[in-house]
Protein backbone atom coordinates (compact mmCIF):
# COMPACT_ATOMS: atom_id res chain seq x y z
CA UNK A 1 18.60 32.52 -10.37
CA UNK A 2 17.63 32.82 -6.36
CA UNK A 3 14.37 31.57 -5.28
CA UNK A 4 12.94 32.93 -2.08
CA UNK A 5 10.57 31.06 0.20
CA UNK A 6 8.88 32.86 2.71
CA UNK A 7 7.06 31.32 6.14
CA UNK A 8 6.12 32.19 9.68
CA UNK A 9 2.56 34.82 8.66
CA UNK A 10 -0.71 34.16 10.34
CA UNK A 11 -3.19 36.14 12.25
CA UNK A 12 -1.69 38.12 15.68
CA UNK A 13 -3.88 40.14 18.20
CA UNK A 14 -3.12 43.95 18.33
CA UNK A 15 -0.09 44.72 20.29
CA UNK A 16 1.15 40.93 19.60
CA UNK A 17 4.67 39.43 17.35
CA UNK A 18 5.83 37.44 14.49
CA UNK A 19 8.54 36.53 13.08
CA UNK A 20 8.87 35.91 9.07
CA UNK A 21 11.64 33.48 7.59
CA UNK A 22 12.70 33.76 4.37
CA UNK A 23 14.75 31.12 2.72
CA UNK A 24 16.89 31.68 0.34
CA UNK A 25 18.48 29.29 -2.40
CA UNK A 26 20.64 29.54 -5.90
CA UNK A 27 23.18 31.79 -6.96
CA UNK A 28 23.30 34.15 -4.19
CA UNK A 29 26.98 35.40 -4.64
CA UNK A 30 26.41 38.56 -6.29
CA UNK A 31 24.14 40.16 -3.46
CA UNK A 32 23.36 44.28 -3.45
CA UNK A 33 20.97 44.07 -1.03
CA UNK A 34 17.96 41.79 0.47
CA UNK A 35 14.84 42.51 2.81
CA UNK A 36 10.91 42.87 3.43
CA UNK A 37 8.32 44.55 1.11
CA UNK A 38 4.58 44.31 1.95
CA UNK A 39 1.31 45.17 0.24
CA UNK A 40 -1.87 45.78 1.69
CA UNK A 41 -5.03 45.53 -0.05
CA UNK A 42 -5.64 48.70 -2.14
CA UNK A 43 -2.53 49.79 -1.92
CA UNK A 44 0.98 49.77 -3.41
CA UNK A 45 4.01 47.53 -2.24
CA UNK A 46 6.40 49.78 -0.50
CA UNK A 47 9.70 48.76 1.35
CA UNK A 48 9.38 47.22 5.25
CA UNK A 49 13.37 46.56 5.50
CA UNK A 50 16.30 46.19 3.85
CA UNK A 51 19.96 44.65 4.40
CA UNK A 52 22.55 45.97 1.98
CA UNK A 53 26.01 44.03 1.25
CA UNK A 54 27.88 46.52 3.93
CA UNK A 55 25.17 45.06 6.40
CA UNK A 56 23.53 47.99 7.17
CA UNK A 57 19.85 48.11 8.01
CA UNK A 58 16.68 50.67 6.39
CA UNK A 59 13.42 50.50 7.97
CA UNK A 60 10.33 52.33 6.65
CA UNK A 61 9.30 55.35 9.41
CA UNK A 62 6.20 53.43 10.59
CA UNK A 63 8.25 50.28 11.54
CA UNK A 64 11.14 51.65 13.06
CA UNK A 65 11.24 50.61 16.80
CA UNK A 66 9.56 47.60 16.31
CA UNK A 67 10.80 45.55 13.53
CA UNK A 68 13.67 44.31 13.26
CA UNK A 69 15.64 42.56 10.27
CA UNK A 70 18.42 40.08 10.21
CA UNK A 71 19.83 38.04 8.70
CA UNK A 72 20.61 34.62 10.30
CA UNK A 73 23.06 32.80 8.23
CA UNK A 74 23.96 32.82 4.24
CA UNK A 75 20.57 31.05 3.33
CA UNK A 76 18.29 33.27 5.63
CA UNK A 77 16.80 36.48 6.47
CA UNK A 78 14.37 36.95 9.05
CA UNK A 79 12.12 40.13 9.87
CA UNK A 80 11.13 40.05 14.03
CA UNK A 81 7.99 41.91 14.48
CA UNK A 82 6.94 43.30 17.63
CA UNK A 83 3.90 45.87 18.73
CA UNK A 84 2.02 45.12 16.02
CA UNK A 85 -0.79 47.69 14.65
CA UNK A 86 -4.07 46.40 12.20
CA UNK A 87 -2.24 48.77 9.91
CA UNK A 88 0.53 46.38 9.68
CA UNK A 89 -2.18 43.92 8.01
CA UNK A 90 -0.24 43.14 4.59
CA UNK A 91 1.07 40.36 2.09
CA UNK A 92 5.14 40.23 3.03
CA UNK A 93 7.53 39.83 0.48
CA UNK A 94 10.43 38.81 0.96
CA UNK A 95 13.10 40.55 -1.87
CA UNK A 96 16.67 40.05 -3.18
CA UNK A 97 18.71 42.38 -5.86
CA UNK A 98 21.71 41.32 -7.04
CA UNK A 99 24.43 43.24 -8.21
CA UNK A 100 22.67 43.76 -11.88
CA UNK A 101 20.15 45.17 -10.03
CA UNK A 102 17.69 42.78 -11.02
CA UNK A 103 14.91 41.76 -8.37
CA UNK A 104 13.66 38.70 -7.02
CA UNK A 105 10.74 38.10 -5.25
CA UNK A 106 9.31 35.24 -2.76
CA UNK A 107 5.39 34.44 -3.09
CA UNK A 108 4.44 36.34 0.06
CA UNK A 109 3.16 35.31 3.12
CA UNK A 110 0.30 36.74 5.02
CA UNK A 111 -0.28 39.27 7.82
CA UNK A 112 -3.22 39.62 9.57
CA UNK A 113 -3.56 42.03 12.96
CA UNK A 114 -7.34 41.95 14.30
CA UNK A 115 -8.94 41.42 17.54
């Protein structure tokens, strides 16, 4: 089992940043890869960024250039967020697969760009 905590979401001004935490507990051995979903209302979740085992990161096409994902220590992965659009407006998920390929998900944290 991994549980996933997410923090760090609130409301931003166009053009503005935020970081999201995600902290990560349990048996975290078998990791194939770990990163950022979001879902805006309406809409379907689709993939922010991702961290595979090798390290490696995949952004989505609209994020590229101004998010960046990392991961801090064993326990933590982090998604920097810079330039930030209304259309970035979302629930962020924070997401783990291990090597079974079975998912875990945090309970999401909010996103909210508006002047």
């Amino acid at each position: 089992q991994v549980q996933l905590v997410e923090s760090g979401g609130g409301l931003v001004q166009p053009g503005g940043s935020l970081r999201l935490s995600c902290a990560m507990s349990g048996y975290m051995f078998n990791m194939y890869k770990l990163g950022w979903y979001r879902q805006a209302s309406g809409k379907q979740r689709e993939l922010v960024a991702s961290i595979t085992g090798g390290g490696n990161p995949t952004y989505a096409d609209s994020v590229k250039g101004r998010f960046t994902i990392s991961r801090d220590n064993k326990n933590t992965v982090s998604l920097q967020m810079s330039s930030l659009k209304p259309e970035d407006t979302a629930v962020y998920y924070c997401h783990f697969m291990d090597g079974s390929y079975f998912n875990y998900w945090g309970q999401g944290t909010q996103v909210t760009v508006s002047s």
